[in-house]
C-alpha atoms as a PDB file:
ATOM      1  CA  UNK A   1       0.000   0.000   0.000  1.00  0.00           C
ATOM      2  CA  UNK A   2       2.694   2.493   0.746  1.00  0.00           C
ATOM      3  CA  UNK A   3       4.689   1.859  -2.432  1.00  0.00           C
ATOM      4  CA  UNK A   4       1.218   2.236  -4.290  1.00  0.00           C
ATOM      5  CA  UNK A   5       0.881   5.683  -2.299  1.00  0.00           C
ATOM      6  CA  UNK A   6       4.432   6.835  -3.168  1.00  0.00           C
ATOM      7  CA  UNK A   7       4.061   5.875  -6.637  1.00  0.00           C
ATOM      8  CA  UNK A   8       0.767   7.942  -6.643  1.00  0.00           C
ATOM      9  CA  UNK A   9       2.622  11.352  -5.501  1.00  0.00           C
ATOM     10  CA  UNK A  10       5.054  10.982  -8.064  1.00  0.00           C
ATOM     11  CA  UNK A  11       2.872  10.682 -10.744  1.00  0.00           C
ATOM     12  CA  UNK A  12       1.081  13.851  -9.035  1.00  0.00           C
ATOM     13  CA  UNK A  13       4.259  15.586  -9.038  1.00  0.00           C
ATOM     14  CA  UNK A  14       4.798  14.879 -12.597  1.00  0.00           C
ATOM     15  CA  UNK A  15       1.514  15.727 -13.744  1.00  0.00           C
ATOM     16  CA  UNK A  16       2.164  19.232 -11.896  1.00  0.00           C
ATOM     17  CA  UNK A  17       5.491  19.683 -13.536  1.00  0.00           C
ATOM     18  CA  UNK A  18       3.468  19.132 -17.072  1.00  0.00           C
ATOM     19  CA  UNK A  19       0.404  21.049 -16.274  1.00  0.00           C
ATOM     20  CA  UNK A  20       3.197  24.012 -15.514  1.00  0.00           C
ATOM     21  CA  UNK A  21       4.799  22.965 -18.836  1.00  0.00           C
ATOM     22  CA  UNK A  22       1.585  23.308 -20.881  1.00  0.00           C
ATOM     23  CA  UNK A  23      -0.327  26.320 -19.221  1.00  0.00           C
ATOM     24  CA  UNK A  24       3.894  27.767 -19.630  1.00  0.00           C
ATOM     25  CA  UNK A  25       3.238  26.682 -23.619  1.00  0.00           C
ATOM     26  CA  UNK A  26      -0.545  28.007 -24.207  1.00  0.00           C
ATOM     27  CA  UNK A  27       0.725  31.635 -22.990  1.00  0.00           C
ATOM     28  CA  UNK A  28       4.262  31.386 -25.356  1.00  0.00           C
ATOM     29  CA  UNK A  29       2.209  30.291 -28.439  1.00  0.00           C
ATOM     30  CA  UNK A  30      -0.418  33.268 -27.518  1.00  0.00           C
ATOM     31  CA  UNK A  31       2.453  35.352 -27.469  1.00  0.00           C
ATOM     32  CA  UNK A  32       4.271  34.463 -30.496  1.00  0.00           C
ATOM     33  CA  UNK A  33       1.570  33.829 -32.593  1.00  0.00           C
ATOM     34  CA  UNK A  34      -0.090  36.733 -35.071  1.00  0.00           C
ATOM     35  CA  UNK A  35      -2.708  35.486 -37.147  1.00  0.00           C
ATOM     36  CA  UNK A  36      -6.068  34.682 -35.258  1.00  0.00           C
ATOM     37  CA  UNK A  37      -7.054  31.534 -37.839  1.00  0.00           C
ATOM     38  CA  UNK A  38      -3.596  29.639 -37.549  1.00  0.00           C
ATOM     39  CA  UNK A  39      -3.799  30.314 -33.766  1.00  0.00           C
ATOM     40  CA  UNK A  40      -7.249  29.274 -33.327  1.00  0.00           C
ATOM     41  CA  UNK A  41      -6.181  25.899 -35.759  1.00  0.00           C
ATOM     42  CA  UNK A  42      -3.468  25.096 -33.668  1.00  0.00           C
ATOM     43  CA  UNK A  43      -5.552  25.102 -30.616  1.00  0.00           C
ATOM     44  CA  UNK A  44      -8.214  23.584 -31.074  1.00  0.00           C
ATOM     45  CA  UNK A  45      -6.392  20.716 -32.469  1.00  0.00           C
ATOM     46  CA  UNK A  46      -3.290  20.026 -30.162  1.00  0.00           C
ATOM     47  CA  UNK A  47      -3.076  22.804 -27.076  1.00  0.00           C
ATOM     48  CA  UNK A  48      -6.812  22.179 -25.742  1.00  0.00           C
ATOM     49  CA  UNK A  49      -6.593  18.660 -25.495  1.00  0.00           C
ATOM     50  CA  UNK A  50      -3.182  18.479 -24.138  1.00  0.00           C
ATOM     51  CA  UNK A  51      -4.305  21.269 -21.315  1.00  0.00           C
ATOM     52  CA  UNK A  52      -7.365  19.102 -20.241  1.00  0.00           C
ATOM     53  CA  UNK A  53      -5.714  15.765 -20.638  1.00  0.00           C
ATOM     54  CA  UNK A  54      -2.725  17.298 -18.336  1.00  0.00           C
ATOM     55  CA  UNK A  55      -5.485  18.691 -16.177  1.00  0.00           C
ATOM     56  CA  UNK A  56      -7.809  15.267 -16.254  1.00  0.00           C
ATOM     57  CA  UNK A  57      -4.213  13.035 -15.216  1.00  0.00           C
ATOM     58  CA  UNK A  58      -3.780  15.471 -12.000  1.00  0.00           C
ATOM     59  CA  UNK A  59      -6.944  15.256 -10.847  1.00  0.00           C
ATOM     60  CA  UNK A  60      -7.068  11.480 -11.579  1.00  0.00           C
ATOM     61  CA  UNK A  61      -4.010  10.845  -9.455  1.00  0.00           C
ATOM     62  CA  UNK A  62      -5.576  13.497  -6.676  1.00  0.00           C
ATOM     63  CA  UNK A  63      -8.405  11.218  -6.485  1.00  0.00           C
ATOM     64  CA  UNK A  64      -6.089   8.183  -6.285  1.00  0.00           C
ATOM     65  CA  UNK A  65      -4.443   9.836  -3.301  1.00  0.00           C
ATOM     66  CA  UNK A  66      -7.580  10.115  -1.785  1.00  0.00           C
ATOM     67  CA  UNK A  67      -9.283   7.248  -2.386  1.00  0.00           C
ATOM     68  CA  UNK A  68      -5.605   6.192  -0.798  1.00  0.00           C
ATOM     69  CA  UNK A  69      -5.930   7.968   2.305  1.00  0.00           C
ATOM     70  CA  UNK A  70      -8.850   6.850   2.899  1.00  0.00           C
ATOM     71  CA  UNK A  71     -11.065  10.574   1.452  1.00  0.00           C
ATOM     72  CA  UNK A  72      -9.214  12.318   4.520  1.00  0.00           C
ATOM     73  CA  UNK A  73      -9.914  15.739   4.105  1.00  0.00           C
ATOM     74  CA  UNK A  74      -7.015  18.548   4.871  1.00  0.00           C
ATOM     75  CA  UNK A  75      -6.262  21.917   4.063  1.00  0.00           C
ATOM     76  CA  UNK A  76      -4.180  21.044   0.821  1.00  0.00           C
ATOM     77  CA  UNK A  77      -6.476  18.986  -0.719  1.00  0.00           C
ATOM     78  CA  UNK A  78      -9.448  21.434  -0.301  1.00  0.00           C
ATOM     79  CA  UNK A  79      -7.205  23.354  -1.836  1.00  0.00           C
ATOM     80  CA  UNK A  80      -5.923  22.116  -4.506  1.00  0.00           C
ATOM     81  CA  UNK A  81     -10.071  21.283  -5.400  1.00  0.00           C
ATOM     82  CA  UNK A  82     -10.806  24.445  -5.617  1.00  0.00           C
ATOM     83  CA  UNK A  83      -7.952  25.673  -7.616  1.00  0.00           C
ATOM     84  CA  UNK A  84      -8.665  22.539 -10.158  1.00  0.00           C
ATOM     85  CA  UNK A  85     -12.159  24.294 -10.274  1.00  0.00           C
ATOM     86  CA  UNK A  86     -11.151  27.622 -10.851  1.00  0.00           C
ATOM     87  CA  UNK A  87      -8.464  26.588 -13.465  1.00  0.00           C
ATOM     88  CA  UNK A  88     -11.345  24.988 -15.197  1.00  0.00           C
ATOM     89  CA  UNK A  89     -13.445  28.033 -15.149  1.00  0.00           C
ATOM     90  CA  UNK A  90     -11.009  30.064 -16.289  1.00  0.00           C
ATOM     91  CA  UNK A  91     -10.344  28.052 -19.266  1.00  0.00           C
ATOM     92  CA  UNK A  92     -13.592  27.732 -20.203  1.00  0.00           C
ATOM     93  CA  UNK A  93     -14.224  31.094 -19.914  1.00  0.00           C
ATOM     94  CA  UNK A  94     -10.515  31.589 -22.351  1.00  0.00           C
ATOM     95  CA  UNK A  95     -11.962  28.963 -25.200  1.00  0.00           C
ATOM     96  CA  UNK A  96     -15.380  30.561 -25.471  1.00  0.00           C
ATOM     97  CA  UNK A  97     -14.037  33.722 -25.493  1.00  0.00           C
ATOM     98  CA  UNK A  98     -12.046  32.189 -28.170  1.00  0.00           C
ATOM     99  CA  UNK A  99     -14.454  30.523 -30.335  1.00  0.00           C
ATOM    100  CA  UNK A 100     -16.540  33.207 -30.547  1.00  0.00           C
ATOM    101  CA  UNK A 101     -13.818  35.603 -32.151  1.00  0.00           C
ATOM    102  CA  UNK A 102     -14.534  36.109 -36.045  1.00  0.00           C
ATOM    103  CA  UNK A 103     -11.332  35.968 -38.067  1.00  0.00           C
ATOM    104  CA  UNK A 104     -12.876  38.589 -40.527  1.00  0.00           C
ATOM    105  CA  UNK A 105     -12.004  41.096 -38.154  1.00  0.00           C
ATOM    106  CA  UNK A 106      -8.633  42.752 -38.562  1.00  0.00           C
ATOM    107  CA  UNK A 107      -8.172  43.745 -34.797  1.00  0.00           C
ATOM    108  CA  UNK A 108      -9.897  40.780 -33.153  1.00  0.00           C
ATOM    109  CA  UNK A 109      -7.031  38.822 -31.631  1.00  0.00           C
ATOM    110  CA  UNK A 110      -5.138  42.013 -30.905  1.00  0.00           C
ATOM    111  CA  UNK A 111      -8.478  42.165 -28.489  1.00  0.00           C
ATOM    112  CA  UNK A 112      -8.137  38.906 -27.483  1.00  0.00           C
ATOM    113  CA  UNK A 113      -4.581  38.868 -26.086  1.00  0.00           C
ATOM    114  CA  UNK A 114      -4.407  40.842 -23.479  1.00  0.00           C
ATOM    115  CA  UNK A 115      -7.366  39.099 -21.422  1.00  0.00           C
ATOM    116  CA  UNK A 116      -6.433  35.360 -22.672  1.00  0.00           C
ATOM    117  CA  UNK A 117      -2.708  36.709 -21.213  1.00  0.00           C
ATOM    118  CA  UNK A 118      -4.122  37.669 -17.872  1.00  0.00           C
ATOM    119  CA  UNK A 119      -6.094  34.306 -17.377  1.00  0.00           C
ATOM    120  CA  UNK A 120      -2.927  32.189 -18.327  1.00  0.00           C
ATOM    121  CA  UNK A 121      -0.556  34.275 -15.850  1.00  0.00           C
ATOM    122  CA  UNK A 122      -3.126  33.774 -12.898  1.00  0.00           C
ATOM    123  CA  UNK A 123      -3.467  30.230 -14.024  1.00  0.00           C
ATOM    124  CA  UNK A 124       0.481  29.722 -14.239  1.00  0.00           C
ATOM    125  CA  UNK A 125       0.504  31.583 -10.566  1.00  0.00           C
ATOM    126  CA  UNK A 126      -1.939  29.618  -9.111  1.00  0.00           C
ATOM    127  CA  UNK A 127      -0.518  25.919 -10.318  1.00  0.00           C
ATOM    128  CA  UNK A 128       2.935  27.462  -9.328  1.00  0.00           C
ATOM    129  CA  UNK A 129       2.278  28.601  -5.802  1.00  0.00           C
ATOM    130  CA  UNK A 130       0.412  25.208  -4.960  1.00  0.00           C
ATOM    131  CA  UNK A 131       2.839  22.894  -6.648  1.00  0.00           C
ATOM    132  CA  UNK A 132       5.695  24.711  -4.716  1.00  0.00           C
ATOM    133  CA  UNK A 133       3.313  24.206  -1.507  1.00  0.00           C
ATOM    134  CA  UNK A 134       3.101  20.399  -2.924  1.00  0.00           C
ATOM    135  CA  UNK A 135       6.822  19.990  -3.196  1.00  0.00           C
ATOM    136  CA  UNK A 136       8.232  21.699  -0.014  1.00  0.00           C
ATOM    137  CA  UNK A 137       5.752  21.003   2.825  1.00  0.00           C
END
């Protein structure tokens, strides 16, 4: 049982470092990238399923760790619920804001950046400050 545990928290901590890793690429592409149709292309096809398949393996393995400890409730893991909650609104809340952006309009990503920029930063902060929490308590 405790090998299963350990084995359990590493995954955990590797999922974290790759959820970093991805939320890290989403706001690089966002800021390299110019034209709203290749951007919208390349996101729909590989960075939105590889943000909520990142996403889907931590909170897999979070339930594991539960389900291991037998659903004991502390501080952290309340935590770290509601922050999986609130990175899923947020992203939501990116896409549709996304999807509903018409490439016939010349300024339309330009629009777009600067709020899709300020929802991956406070995503990036939040998985940061709780994976650093994670690591070193």
């Amino acid at each position: 049982m405790n090998e299963m545990y350990s084995m359990g928290l590493d995954l955990h901590s590797i999922g974290a470092v790759a959820i970093l890793a991805v939320v890290f690429l989403n706001l690089f592409i966002l800021i390299s990238y110019q034209d709203l149709k290749k951007y919208k292309r390349l996101n729909s096809i590989f960075l939105q399923p590889l943000t909520f398949t990142t996403l889907g393996l931590m909170i897999f393995t979070g339930v594991i760790m539960m389900a291991a400890k037998h659903l004991d409730f502390t501080f952290a893991n309340i935590v770290m619920i509601v922050i999986s909650i609130v990175f899923i609104v947020l992203e939501m809340k990116r896409l549709k804001s996304l999807k509903y952006l018409s490439i016939k309009k010349d300024h339309a990503f330009n629009a777009y950046k600067p709020m899709a920029r300020t929802i991956l930063q406070v995503e990036f902060a939040l998985l940061l400050l709780i994976s650093l929490v994670m690591w070193f308590l």
